[in-house]
Protein backbone atom coordinates (compact mmCIF):
# COMPACT_ATOMS: atom_id res chain seq x y z
CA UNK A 1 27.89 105.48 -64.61
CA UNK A 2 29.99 107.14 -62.54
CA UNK A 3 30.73 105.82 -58.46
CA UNK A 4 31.82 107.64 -55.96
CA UNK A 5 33.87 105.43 -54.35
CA UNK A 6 34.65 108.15 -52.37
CA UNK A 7 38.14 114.36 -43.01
CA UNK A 8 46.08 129.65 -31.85
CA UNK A 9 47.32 136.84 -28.92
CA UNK A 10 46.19 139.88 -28.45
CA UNK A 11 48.86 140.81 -26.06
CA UNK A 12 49.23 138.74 -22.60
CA UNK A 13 48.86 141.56 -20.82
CA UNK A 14 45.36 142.27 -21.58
CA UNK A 15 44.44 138.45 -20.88
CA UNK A 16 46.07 138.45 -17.76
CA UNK A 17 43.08 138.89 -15.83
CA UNK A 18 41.56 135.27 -16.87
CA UNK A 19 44.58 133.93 -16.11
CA UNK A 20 44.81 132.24 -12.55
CA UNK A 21 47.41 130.64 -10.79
CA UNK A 22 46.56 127.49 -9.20
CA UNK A 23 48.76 125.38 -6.76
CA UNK A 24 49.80 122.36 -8.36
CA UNK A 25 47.94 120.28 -5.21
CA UNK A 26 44.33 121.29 -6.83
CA UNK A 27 45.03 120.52 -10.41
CA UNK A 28 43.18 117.09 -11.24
CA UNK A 29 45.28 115.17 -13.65
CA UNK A 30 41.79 113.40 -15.05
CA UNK A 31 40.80 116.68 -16.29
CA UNK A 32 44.15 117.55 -18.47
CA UNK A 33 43.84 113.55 -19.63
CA UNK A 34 39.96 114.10 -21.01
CA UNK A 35 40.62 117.45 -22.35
CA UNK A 36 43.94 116.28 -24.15
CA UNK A 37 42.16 113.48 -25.90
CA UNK A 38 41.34 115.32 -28.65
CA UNK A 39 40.86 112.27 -31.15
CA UNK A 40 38.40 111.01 -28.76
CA UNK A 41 39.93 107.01 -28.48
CA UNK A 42 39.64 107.18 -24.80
CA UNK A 43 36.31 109.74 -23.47
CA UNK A 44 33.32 110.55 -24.55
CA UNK A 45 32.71 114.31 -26.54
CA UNK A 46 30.71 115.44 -22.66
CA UNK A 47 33.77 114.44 -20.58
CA UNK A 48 36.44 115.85 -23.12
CA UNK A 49 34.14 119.25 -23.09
CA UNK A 50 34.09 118.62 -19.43
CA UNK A 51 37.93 118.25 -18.85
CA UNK A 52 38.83 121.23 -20.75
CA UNK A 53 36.49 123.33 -19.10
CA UNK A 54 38.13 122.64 -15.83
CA UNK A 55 41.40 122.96 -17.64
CA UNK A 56 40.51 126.44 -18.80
CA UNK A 57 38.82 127.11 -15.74
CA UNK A 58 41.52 126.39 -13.70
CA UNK A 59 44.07 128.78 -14.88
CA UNK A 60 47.70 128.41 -17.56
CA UNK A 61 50.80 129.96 -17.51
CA UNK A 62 51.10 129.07 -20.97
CA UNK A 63 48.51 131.40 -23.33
CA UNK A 64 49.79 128.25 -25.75
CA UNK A 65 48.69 125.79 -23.52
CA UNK A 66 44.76 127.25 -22.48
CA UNK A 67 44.59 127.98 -26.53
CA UNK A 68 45.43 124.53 -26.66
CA UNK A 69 42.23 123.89 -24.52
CA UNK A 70 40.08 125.82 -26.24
CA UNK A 71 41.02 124.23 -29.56
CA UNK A 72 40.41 120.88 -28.41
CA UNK A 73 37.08 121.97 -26.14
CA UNK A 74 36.45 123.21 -29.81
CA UNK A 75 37.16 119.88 -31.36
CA UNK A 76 34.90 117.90 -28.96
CA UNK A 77 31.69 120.48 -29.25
CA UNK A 78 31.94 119.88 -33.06
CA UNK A 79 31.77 116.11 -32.61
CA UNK A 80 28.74 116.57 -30.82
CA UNK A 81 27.52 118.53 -33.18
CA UNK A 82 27.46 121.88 -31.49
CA UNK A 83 29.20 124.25 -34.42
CA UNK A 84 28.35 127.63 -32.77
CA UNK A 85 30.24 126.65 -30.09
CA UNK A 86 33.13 124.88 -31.25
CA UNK A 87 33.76 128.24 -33.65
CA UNK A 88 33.61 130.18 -30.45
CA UNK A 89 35.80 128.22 -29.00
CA UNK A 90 38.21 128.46 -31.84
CA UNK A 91 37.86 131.82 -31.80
CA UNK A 92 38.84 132.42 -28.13
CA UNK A 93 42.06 129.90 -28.98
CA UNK A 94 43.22 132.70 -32.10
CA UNK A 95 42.74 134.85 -29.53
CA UNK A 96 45.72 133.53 -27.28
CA UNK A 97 47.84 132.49 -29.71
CA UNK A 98 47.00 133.84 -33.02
CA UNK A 99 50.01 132.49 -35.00
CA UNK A 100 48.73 128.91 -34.56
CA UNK A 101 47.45 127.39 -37.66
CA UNK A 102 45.92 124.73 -36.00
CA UNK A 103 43.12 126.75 -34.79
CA UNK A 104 42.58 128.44 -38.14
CA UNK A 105 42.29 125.04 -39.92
CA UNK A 106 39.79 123.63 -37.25
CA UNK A 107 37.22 126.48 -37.27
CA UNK A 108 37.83 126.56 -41.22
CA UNK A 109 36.09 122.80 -40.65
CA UNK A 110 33.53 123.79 -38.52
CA UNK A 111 32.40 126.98 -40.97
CA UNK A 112 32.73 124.78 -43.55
CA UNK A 113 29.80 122.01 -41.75
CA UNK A 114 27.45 125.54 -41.20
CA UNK A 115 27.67 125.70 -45.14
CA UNK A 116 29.85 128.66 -45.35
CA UNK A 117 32.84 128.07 -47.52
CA UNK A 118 33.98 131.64 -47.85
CA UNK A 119 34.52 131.86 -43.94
CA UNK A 120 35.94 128.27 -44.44
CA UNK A 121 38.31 129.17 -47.03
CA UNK A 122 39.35 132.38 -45.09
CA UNK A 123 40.79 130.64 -42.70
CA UNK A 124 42.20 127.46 -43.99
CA UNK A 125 44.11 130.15 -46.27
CA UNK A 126 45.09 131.98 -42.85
CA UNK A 127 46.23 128.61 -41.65
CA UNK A 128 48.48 127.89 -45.17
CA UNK A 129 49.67 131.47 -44.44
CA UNK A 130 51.12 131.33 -40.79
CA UNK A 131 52.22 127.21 -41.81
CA UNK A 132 53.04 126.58 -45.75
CA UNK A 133 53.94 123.17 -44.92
CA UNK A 134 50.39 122.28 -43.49
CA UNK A 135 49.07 119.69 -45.53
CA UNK A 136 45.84 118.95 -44.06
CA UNK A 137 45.09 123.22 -44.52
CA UNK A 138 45.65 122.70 -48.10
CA UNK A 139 43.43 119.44 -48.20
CA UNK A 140 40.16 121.19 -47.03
CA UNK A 141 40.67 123.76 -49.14
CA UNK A 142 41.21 122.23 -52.09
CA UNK A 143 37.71 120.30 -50.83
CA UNK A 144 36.25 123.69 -50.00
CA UNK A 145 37.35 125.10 -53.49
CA UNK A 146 35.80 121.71 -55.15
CA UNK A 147 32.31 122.63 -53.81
CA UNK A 148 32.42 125.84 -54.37
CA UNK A 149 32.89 124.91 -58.02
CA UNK A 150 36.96 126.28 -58.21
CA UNK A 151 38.25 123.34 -59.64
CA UNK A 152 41.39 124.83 -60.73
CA UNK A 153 41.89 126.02 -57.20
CA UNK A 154 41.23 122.79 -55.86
CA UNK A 155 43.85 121.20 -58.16
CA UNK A 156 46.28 123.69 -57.50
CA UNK A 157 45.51 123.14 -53.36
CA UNK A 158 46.20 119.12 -54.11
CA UNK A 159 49.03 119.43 -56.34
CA UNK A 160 50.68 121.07 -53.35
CA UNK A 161 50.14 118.51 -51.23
CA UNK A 162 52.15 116.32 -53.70
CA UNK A 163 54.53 118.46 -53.51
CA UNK A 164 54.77 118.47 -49.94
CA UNK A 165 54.14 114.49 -49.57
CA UNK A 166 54.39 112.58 -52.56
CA UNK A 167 52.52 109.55 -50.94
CA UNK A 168 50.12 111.70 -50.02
CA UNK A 169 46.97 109.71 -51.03
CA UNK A 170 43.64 111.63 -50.74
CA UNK A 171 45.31 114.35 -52.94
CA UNK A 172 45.89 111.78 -55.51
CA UNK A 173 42.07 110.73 -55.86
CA UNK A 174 40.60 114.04 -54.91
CA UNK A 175 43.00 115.92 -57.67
CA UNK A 176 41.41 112.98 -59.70
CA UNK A 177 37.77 113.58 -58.88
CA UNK A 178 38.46 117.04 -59.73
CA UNK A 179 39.99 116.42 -63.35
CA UNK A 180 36.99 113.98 -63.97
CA UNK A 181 34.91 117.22 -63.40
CA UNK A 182 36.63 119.35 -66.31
CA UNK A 183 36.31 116.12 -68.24
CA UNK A 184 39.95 115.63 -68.41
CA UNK A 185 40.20 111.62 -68.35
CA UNK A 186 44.08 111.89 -68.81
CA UNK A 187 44.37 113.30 -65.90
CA UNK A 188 42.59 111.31 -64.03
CA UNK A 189 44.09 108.28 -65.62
CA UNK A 190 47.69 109.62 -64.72
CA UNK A 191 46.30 110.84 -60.83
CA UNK A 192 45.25 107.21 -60.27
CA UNK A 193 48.35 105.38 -61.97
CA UNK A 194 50.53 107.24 -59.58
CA UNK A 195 48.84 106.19 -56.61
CA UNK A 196 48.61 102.38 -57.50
CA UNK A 197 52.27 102.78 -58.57
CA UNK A 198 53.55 104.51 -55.29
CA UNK A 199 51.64 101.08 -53.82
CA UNK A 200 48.93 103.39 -51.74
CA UNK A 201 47.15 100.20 -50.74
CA UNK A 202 44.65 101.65 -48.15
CA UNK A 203 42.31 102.56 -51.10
CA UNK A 204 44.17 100.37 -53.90
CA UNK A 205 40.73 98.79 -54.72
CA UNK A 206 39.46 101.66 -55.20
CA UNK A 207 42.33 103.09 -57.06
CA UNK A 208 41.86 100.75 -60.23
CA UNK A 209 38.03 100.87 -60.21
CA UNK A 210 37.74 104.48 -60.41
CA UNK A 211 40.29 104.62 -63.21
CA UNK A 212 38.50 101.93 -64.61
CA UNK A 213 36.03 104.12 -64.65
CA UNK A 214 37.76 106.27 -66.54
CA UNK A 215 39.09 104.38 -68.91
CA UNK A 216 35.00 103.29 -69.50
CA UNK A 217 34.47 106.94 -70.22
CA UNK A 218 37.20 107.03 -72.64
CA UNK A 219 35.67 103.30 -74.28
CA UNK A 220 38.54 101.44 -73.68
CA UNK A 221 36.63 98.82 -71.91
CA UNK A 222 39.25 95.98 -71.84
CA UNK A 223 41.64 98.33 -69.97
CA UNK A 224 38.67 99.07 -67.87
CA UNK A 225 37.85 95.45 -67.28
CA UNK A 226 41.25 94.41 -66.35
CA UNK A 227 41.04 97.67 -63.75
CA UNK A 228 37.92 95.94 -61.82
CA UNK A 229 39.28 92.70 -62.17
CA UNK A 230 42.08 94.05 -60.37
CA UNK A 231 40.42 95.56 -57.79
CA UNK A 232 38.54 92.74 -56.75
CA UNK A 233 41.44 90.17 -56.67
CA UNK A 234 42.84 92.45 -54.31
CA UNK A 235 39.75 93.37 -52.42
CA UNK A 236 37.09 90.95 -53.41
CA UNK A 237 34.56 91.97 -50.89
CA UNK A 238 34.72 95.21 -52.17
CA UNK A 239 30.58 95.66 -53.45
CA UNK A 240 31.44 98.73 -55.50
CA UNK A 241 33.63 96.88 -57.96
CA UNK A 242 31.78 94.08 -58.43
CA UNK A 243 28.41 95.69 -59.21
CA UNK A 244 30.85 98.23 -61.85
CA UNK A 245 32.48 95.71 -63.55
CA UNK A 246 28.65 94.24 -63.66
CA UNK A 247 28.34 97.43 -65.93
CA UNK A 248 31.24 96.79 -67.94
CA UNK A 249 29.90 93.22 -69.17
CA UNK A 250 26.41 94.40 -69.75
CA UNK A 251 28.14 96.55 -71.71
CA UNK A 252 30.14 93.74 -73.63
CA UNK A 253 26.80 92.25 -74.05
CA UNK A 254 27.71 89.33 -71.52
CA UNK A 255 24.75 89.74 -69.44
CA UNK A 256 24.80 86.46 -67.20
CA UNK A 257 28.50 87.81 -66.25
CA UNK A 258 26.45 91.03 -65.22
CA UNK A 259 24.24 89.84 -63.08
CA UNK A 260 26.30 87.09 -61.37
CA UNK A 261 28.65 90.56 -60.60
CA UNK A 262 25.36 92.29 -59.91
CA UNK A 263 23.97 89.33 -57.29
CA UNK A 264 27.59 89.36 -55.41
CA UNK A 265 27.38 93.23 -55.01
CA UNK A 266 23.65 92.67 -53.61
CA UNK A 267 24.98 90.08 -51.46
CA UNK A 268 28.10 91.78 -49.90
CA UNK A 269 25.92 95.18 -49.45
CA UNK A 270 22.41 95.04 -49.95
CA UNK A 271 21.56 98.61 -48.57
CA UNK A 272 23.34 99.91 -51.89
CA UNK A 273 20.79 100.87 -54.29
CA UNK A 274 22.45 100.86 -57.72
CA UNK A 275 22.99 97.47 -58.17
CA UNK A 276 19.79 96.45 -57.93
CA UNK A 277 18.55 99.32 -60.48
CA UNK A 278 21.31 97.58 -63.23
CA UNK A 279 20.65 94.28 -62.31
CA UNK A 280 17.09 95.02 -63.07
CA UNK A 281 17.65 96.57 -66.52
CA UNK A 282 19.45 93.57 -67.13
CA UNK A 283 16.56 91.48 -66.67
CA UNK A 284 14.89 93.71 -68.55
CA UNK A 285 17.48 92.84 -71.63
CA UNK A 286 16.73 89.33 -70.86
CA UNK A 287 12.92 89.61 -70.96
CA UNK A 288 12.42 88.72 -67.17
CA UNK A 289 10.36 91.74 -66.72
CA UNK A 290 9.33 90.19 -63.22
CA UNK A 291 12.82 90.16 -62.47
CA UNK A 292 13.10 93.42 -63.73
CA UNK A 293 9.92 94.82 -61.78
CA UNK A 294 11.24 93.37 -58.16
CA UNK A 295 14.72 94.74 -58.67
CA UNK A 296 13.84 98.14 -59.74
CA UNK A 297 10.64 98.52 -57.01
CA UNK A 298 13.74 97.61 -54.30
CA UNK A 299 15.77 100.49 -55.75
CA UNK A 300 13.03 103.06 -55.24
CA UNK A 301 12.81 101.87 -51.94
CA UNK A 302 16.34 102.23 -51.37
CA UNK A 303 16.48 105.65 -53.12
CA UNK A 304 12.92 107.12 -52.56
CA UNK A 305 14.22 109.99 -54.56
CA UNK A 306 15.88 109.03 -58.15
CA UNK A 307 13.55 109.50 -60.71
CA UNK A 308 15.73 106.89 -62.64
CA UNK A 309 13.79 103.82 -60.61
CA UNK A 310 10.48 105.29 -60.96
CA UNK A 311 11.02 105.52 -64.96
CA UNK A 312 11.96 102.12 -65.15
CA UNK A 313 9.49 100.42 -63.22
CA UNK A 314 6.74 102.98 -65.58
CA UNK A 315 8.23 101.11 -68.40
CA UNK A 316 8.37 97.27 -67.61
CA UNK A 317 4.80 97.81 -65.87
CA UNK A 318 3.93 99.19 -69.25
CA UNK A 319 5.34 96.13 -70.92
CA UNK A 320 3.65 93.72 -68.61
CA UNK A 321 0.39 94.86 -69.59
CA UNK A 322 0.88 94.64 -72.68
CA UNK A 323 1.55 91.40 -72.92
């Protein structure tokens, strides 16, 4: 079973009016440092919204500079959730300085959290348009393309970004995920290989598992087991691995190897469902059907709504009473 193991014209002239000149005495220098911490390491969402309204409301020179405002106003209402407003905000920026791709890319993001990929794609390709270098515009929408179901768009969108930055990781495994969904395993194998080979070690662990995973779809399972094995000598707290490679000796047929991997993915995260839905099948194989019936009842819990738990639990119940 598959794992997902898986984030500025119209013409100055006509703005001129909004424009006002303020003497440098009655700028306040906390204002430009909230509203220019647009990553949000130093101020809350409230006081960056708060700093860039004064910014704005105080008056630029630079139609660059108050877009530059607006985009990062825009920035801090979509971290507080506030969409509507952080588009509008975007919006007024491409009105200042409509060249920027910046601005283009960031309300692309927010129409893409209302659910509306078409506007989303619009402008990330309006963004790839006025910047062809702009990696991260080609990195939402190849994601954008993905859930919209254009997988060969998406693949195209990552492949660019390899282009453009060979170690450029998250175009590695989503070009992957999107292979895996036309079934291509090769590619997927190859995707991953590259990234482990180019030493991409912020997701390395889960670099080998998911092309273990692959390599399990193909049923080459001791390449797949020396994947996970792999992955969790290099990340052995790593619950997603263990509780896969769990899989991949059930599999085998070793079941006490499966649920020792099983009980050490339950231990490092016992909020994940799944392993507790294998472990009890396991059981199940091993005629614990208590086992079995604790295990699975904890994975409805945990996932109310997979019909795979309630199934399960029909069946050992059904095998209880019958004995």
């Amino acid at each position: 079973m598959s794992e997902r193991i898986v984030r500025l014209v119209a013409s100055s002239v006509a703005f001129a009016s909004l424009i006002v000149v303020v003497p440098a005495h009655a700028q306040q220098p906390e204002y430009a440092a909230q509203c220019n911490d647009w990553q949000g390491r130093h101020f809350s969402p409230q006081a960056r919204i708060d700093g860039c309204t004064a910014a704005i409301g105080a008056g630029k020179h630079n139609l660059k500079d108050l877009a530059s405002a607006y985009i990062n106003r825009g920035l801090a209402w979509r971290a507080k959730g506030d969409l509507d407003r952080a588009i509008a905000d975007y919006t007024a920026a491409i009105r200042f300085a409509p060249t920027d791709a910046v601005a283009y890319s960031n309300r692309g993001l927010a129409w893409r959290d209302k659910g509306d990929l078409d506007r989303a794609i619009a402008d990330y390709s309006e963004a790839i348009r006025l910047d062809p270098k702009y990696v991260n515009a080609y990195y939402n929408r190849g994601i954008a393309y993905q859930h919209n179901g254009d997988l060969d768009g998406a693949i195209a969108d990552y492949t660019e970004m390899v282009r453009l930055d060979p170690n450029e990781v998250r175009a590695y495994f989503n070009r992957a995920f999107a292979w895996r969904a036309k079934g291509d395993l090769d590619h997927v194998i190859a995707d991953y290989t590259e990234a482990i080979q180019r030493g991409l070690d912020a997701n390395i662990g889960a670099a080998y598992t998911n092309r273990g995973l692959a390599y399990t779809a193909k049923g080459d399972l001791d390449r797949a087991m020396a994947d996970y094995n792999e992955a969790i000598r290099l990340e052995p707290e790593f619950a997603s691995a263990h509780y896969i490679r769990g899989n991949a000796w059930a599999a085998k047929g070793d079941l006490d190897r499966a649920i020792a991997d099983y009980d050490q993915a339950i231990r490092l995260d016992p909020k994940k469902a799944r392993p507790y839905y294998f472990r009890g099948l396991t059981w199940v194989r091993k005629s614990d059907l208590q086992k079995a019936l604790a295990d699975l009842t904890r994975f409805s819990e945990l996932a109310p709504d997979d019909s795979d738990g309630r199934e399960a639990i029909a069946f050992v119940k059904k095998a209880l009473n019958a004995r």
